[in-house]
Structures are given as structure tokens and as C-alpha cells.
Protein backbone atom coordinates (compact mmCIF):
# COMPACT_ATOMS: atom_id res chain seq x y z
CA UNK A 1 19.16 -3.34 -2.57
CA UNK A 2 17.79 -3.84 -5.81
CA UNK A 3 14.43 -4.17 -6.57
CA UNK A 4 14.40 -3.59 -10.53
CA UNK A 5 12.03 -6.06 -11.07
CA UNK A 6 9.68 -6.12 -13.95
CA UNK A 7 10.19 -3.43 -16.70
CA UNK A 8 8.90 -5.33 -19.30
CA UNK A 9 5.58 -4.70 -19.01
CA UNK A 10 2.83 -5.53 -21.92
CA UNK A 11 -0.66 -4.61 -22.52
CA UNK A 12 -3.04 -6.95 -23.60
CA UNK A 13 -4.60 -6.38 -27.16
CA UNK A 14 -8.42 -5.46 -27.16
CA UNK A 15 -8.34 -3.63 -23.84
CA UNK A 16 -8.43 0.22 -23.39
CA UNK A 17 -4.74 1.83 -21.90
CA UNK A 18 -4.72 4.32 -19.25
CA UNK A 19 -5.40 8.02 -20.21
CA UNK A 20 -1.78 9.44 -20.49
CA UNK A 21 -0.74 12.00 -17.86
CA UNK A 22 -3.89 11.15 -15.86
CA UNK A 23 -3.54 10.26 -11.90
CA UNK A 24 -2.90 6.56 -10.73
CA UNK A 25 -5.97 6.74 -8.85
CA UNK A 26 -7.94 9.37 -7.53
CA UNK A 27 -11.09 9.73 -5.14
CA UNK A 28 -13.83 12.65 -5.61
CA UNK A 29 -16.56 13.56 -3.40
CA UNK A 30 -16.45 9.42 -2.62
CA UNK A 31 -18.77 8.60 0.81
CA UNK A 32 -19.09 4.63 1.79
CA UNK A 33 -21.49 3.03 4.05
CA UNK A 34 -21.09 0.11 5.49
CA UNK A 35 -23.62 -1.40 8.13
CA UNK A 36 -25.01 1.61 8.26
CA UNK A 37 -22.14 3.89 9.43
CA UNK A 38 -21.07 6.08 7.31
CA UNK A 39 -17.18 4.70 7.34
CA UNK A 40 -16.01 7.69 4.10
CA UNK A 41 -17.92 10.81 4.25
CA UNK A 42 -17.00 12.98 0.83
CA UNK A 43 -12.92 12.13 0.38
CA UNK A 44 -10.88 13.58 -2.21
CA UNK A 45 -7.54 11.77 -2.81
CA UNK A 46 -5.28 11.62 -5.32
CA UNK A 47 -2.47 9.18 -5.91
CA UNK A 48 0.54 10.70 -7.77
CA UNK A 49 3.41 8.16 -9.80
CA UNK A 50 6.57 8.66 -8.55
CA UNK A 51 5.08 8.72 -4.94
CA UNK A 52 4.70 7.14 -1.71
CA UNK A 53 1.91 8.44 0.03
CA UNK A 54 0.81 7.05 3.32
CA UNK A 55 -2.61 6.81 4.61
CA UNK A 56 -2.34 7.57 8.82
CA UNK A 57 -5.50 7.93 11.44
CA UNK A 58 -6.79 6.06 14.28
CA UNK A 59 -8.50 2.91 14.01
CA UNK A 60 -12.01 3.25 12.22
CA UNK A 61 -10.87 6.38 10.42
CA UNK A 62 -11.63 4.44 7.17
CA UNK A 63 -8.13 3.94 6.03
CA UNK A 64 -8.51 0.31 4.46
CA UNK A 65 -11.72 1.28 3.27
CA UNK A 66 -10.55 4.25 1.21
CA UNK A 67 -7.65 1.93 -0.22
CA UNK A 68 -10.23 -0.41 -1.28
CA UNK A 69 -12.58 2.60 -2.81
CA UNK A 70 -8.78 3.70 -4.53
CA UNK A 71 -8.30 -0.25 -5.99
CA UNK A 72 -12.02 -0.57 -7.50
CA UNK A 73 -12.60 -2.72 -4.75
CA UNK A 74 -15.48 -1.27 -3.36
CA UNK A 75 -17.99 0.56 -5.21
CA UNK A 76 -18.86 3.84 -3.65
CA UNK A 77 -22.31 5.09 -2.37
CA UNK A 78 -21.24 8.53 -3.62
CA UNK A 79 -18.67 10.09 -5.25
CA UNK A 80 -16.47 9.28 -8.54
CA UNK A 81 -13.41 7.25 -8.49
CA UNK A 82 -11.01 7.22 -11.28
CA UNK A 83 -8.54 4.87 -12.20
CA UNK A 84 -5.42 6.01 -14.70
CA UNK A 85 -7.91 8.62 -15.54
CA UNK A 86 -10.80 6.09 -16.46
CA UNK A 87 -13.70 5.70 -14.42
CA UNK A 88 -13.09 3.14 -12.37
CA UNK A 89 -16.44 1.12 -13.06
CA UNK A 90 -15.09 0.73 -16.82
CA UNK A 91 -12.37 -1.65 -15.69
CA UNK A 92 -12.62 -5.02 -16.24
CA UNK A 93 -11.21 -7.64 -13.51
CA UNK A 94 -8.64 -8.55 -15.72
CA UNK A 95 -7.85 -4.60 -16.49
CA UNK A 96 -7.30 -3.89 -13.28
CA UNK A 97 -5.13 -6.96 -12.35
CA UNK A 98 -2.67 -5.48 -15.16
CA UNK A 99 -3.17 -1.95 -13.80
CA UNK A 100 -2.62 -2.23 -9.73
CA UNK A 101 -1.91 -4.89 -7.39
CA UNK A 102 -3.26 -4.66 -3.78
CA UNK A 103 -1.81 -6.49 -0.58
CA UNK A 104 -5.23 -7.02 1.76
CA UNK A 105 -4.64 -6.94 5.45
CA UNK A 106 -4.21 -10.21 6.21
CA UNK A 107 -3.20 -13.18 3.65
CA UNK A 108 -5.02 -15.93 3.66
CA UNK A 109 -5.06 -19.64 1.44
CA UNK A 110 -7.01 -22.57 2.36
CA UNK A 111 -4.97 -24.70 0.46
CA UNK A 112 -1.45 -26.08 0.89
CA UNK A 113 0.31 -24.22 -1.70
CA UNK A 114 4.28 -23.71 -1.16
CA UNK A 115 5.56 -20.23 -0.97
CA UNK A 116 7.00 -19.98 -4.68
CA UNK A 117 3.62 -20.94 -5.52
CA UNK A 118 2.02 -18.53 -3.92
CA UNK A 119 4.42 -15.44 -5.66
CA UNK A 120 3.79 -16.95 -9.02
CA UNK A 121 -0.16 -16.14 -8.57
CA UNK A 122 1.11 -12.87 -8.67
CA UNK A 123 1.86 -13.34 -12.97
CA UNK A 124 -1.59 -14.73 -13.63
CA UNK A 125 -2.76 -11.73 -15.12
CA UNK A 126 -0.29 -11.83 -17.67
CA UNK A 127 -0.80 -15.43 -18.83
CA UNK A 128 -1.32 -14.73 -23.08
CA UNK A 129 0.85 -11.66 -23.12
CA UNK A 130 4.55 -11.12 -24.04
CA UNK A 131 5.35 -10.65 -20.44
CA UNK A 132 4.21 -14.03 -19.52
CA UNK A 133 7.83 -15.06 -20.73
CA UNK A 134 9.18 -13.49 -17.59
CA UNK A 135 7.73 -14.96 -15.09
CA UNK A 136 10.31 -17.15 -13.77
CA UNK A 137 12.74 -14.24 -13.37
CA UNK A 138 9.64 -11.88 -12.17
CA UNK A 139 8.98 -14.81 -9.17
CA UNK A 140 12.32 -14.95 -8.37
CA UNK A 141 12.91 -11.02 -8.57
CA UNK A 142 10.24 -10.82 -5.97
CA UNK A 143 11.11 -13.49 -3.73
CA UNK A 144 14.67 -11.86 -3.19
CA UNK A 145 13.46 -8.65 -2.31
CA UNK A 146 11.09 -9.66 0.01
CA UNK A 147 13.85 -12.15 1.57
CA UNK A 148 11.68 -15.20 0.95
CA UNK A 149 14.30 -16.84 -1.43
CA UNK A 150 15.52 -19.15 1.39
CA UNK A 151 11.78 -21.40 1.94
CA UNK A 152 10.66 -21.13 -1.01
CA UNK A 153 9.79 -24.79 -1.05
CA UNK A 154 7.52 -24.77 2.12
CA UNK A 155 3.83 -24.61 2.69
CA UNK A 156 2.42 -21.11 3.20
CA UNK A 157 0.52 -22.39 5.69
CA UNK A 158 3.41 -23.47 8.00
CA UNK A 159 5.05 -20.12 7.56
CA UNK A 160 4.83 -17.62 10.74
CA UNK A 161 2.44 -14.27 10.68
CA UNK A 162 5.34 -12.35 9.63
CA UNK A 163 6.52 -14.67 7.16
CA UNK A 164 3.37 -15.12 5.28
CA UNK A 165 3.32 -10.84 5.23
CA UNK A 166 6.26 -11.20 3.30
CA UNK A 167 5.37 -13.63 0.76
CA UNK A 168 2.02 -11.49 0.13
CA UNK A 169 4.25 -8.96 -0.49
CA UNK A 170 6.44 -10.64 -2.67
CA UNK A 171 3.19 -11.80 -4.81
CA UNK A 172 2.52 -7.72 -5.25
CA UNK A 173 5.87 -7.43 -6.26
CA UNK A 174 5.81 -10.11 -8.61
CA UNK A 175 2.71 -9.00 -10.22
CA UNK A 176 4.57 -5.88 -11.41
CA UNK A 177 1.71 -3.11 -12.03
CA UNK A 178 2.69 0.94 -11.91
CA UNK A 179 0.40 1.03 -8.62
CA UNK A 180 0.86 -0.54 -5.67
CA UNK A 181 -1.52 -0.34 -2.93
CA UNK A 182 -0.77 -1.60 0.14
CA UNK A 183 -2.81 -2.55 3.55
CA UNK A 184 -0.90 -2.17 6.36
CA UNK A 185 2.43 -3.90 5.18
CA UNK A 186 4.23 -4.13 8.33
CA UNK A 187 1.63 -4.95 10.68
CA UNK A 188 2.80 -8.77 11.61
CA UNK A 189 6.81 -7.82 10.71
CA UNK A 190 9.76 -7.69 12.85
CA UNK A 191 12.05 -3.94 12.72
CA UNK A 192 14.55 -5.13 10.14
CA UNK A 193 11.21 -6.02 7.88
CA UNK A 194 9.29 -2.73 8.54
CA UNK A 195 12.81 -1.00 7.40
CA UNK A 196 12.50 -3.55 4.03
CA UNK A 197 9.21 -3.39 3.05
CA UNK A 198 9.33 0.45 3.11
CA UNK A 199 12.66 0.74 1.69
CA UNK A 200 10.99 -1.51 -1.23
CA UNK A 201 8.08 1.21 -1.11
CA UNK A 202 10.27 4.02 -1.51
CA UNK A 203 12.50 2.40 -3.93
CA UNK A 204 9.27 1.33 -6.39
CA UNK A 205 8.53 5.02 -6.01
CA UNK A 206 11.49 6.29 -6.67
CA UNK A 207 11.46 4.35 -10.13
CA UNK A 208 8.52 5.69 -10.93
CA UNK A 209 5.48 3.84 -9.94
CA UNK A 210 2.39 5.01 -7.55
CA UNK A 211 2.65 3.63 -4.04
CA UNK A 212 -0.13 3.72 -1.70
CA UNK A 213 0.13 2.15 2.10
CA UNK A 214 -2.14 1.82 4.89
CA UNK A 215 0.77 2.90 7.85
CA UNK A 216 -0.11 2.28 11.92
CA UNK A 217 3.62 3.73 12.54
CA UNK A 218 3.96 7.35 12.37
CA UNK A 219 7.30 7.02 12.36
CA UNK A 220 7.76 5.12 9.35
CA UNK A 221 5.43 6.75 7.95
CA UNK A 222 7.34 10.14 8.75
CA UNK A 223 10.81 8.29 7.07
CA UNK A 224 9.89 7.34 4.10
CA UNK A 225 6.55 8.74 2.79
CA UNK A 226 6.80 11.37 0.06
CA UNK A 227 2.87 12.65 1.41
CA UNK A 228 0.97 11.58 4.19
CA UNK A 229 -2.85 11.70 4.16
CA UNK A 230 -4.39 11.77 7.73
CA UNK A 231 -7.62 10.85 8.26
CA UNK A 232 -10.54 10.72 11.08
CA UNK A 233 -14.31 9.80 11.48
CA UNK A 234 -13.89 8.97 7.50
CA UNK A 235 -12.49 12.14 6.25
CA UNK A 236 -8.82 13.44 5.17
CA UNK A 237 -8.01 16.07 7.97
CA UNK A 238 -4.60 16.61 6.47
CA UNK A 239 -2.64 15.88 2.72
CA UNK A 240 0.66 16.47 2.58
CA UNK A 241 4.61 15.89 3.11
CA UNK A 242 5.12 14.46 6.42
CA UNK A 243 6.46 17.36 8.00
CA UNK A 244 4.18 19.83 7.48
CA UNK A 245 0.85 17.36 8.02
CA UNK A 246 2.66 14.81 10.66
CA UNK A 247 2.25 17.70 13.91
CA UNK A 248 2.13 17.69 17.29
CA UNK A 249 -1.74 19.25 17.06
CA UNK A 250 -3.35 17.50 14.99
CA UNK A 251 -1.82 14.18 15.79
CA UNK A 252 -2.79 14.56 19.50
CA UNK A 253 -6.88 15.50 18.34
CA UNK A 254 -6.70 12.89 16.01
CA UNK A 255 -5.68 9.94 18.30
CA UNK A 256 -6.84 11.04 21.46
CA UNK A 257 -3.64 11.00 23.28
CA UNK A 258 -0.84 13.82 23.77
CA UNK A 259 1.93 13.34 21.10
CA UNK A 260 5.29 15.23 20.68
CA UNK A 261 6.94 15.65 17.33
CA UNK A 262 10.74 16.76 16.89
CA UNK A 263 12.95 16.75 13.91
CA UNK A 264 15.65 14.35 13.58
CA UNK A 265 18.72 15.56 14.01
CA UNK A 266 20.26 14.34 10.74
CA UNK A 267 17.71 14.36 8.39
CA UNK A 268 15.01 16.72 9.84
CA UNK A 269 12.58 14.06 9.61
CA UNK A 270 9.63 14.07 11.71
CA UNK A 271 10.33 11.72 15.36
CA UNK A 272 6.69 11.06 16.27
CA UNK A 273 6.18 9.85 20.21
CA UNK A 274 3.06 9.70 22.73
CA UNK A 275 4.06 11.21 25.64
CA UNK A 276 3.82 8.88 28.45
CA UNK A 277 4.03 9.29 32.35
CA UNK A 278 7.51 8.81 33.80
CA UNK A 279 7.96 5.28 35.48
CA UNK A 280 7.98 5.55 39.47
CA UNK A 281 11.20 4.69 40.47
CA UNK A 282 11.17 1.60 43.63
């Protein structure tokens, strides 16, 4: 599948450029609180291009919330966050827009917009540039890979949980920034559209760009992940590839349960599954 959307990226005059050679996004010392809990207590991260790392852990482990520290989103209580090497407070709104695109947890519109609608928000931020001239084959680019071609014409709000995943991923897509950072992508999606949207992942990687995902499935995580970042009680336990961080040990402290980790067969990747109590036969 290709996904070789959007090379023809521009910058827009008057605003500063990434440092060169500097990380996507990285994380230093960073601690959030939130309702007084502290949710990130002193994370470093760093997001490499040419990577797909996956952020793993238990609910509460601050996953989302360190994805939103990574995007600018949230402004840390401590700590420094960096974007392309820039501090990330020296971004403006419309910097960052050109810089990273983020897929929240769960879509939402309040207002009856159709599905190609909804993908073309996705080009706003390039409105005045020379890109802007792309955005018909950037929208449709985006809706083929995310296999969202076919209702393009119906209201987002008709569309099922999984579908509207899709289309919010297809708007990231279509917004075509170097860094993608992603919120648990394949929560609401069926197996063959896990499989796509981390195929896409890997393949946006692969090309280059910086891929960050919130991932609930070890196993996918495991598959396709370049590095996986585990993390508990708001700290990284763990940064690596998946096979050396992705173990039986740690995943069993981590989430509470006994887990048991073996390599595939074929491609030695890590086969992540909680060990469960055999069924009592009648």
C-alpha cells in the first residue's frame, strides 16, 4: 500500500524553521499535575525521525498526557520540552499546525460536516502557502489510505466508532507534518484496521517522518514499533526496541497480572499474552 502522500511540503515566510538535526520532540525533567495528582513525575523522552515509537503502560500511567506534553499541548509544571529543537513555548499555533499533527482520543464535531469535509480540515494550516495547491490530491491521498474513499459524501456524525477513527486519521494524514502523534489509533477499530493504521505508522516512518502512538495492544505494539517506551505511576520504566523492553518481568509488575512473552517463530517478534486459568471442561 502506498501512502506517499504529501512531499511537497512549504514553510510559511516570517516564521522560524526547525533547528536542523535537532529531535522531533523531546521531554526533559517534564512533571504534570493535574487535579492534584501528580499524573508525569520527571520524564525524559525523545522522539527520533525515521521512527515509530510506542508509548505502552496501564491505564493512568500518563500515556496521553505525555503525548500531549510531546505536542505543546499541555504546558508542563516542570521540566523543558522541545520541539524540532525549539522550545516548545516559542511555537506559535499556526507553527505547530505546520510542524505535527495529533489524533486526540476520541473525535468529536458538533456539526454535520461530511467525511471529505472533515479530511480537508486537515490542509487548513497551509491555506497562503505553495502547498495549499495540493490539497485536493492531499484529501484524497488520505482518504485512500485510511479506506474512507468509499463515504466520503456522508455525515461524520452517522459514521460508526470505528469509522469516525478512521477519518480522524485520515485528517492527520492529510495534514502532512514530519511528526505524527497519535492517541490510541486503534482503540474503536476492527483487526484488519489495527493491521492498517499501523502499517500506515510504520510506513510514514519508514519514509522518514517521527511517529509517536499511544498503543493498549502489546502485540501491535511488539510488530511494528521501532522503540517502545513503557511507562507506570507517570514515569518511563523502560525505552527501547520491543524486544529487549516488551518482557515477561516487567510487563507482569507493570500491569498487575502474570504475562508470558515468546518470540515468533518467523520473525522473532515479541508474542505478548496474560496468562489465564484453563477453562473447566463440563
Amino acid at each position: 500500500m502506498k501512502t506517499g502522500i504529501l512531499r511537497g511540503r512549504a514553510r510559511r515566510r516570517g516564521t522560524a524553521g526547525p533547528v536542523p538535526g535537532a529531535a522531533p520532540a523531546e521531554a526533559h525533567g517534564v512533571t504534570v499535575r493535574l487535579g492534584g495528582r501528580t499524573v508525569l513525575d520527571g520524564v525524559d523522552l525523545s522522539v527520533r525521525p525515521g521512527e515509530l515509537l510506542a508509548l505502552a503502560g496501564p491505564n493512568g500511567a500518563g500515556k496521553s498526557t505525555l503525548l500531549s506534553v510531546l505536542a505543546a499541548d499541555i504546558r508542563p509544571d516542570a521540566g523543558r520540552v522541545r520541539i524540532a529543537g525549539r522550545p516548545a513555548g516559542d511555537w506559535t499555533v499556526r507553527e505547530l499546525a505546520l510542524h505535527r499533527a495529533v489524533l486526540p482520543q476520541t473525535p468529536f464535531l458538533s456539526f454535520p460536516f461530511t467525511v471529505a469535509e472533515v479530511v480537508r480540515m486537515g490542509r487548513a494550516p497551509w491555506a497562503g502557502t505553495a502547498a495549499e495547491r495540493r490539497d485536493d490530491e492531499a484529501v484524497a491521498a488520505a482518504m485512500a489510505a485510511a479506506e474512507v474513499s468509499g463515504f466520503a459524501g456522508r455525515p461524520f456524525s452517522a459514521l460508526s466508532g470505528g469509522e469516525r477513527a478512521r477519518v480522524a486519521l485520515a485528517r492527520v494524514l492529510a495534514q502532512d507534518t514530519r511528526l505524527l502523534m497519535l492517541d490510541e489509533p486503534t482503540a474503536a477499530l476492527d483487526l484488519r484496521h489495527q493491521e492498517l493504521v499501523l502499517r500506515l505508522c510504520r510506513e510514514r516512518a519508514a519514509a522518514g517522518d517521527a511517529v509517536v502512538a499511544v498503543v493498549h495492544d502489546l502485540g501491535l505494539a511488539a510488530a511494528y514499533a521501532d522503540r517502545a517506551a513503557v511507562l507506570a505511576c507517570g514515569r518511563v520504566l523502560a525505552d527501547g526496541p520491543p524486544e529487549e523492553v516488551l518482557t515477561a518481568g516487567l510487563l507482569s509488575t507493570v500491569y498487575r497480572h502474570p504475562v508470558e512473552v515468546f518470540g515468533h517463530p518467523e520473525t522473532g517478534a515479541p508474542l505478548i499474552l496474560p496468562v489465564r486459568r484453563p477453562r473447566h471442561r463440563v
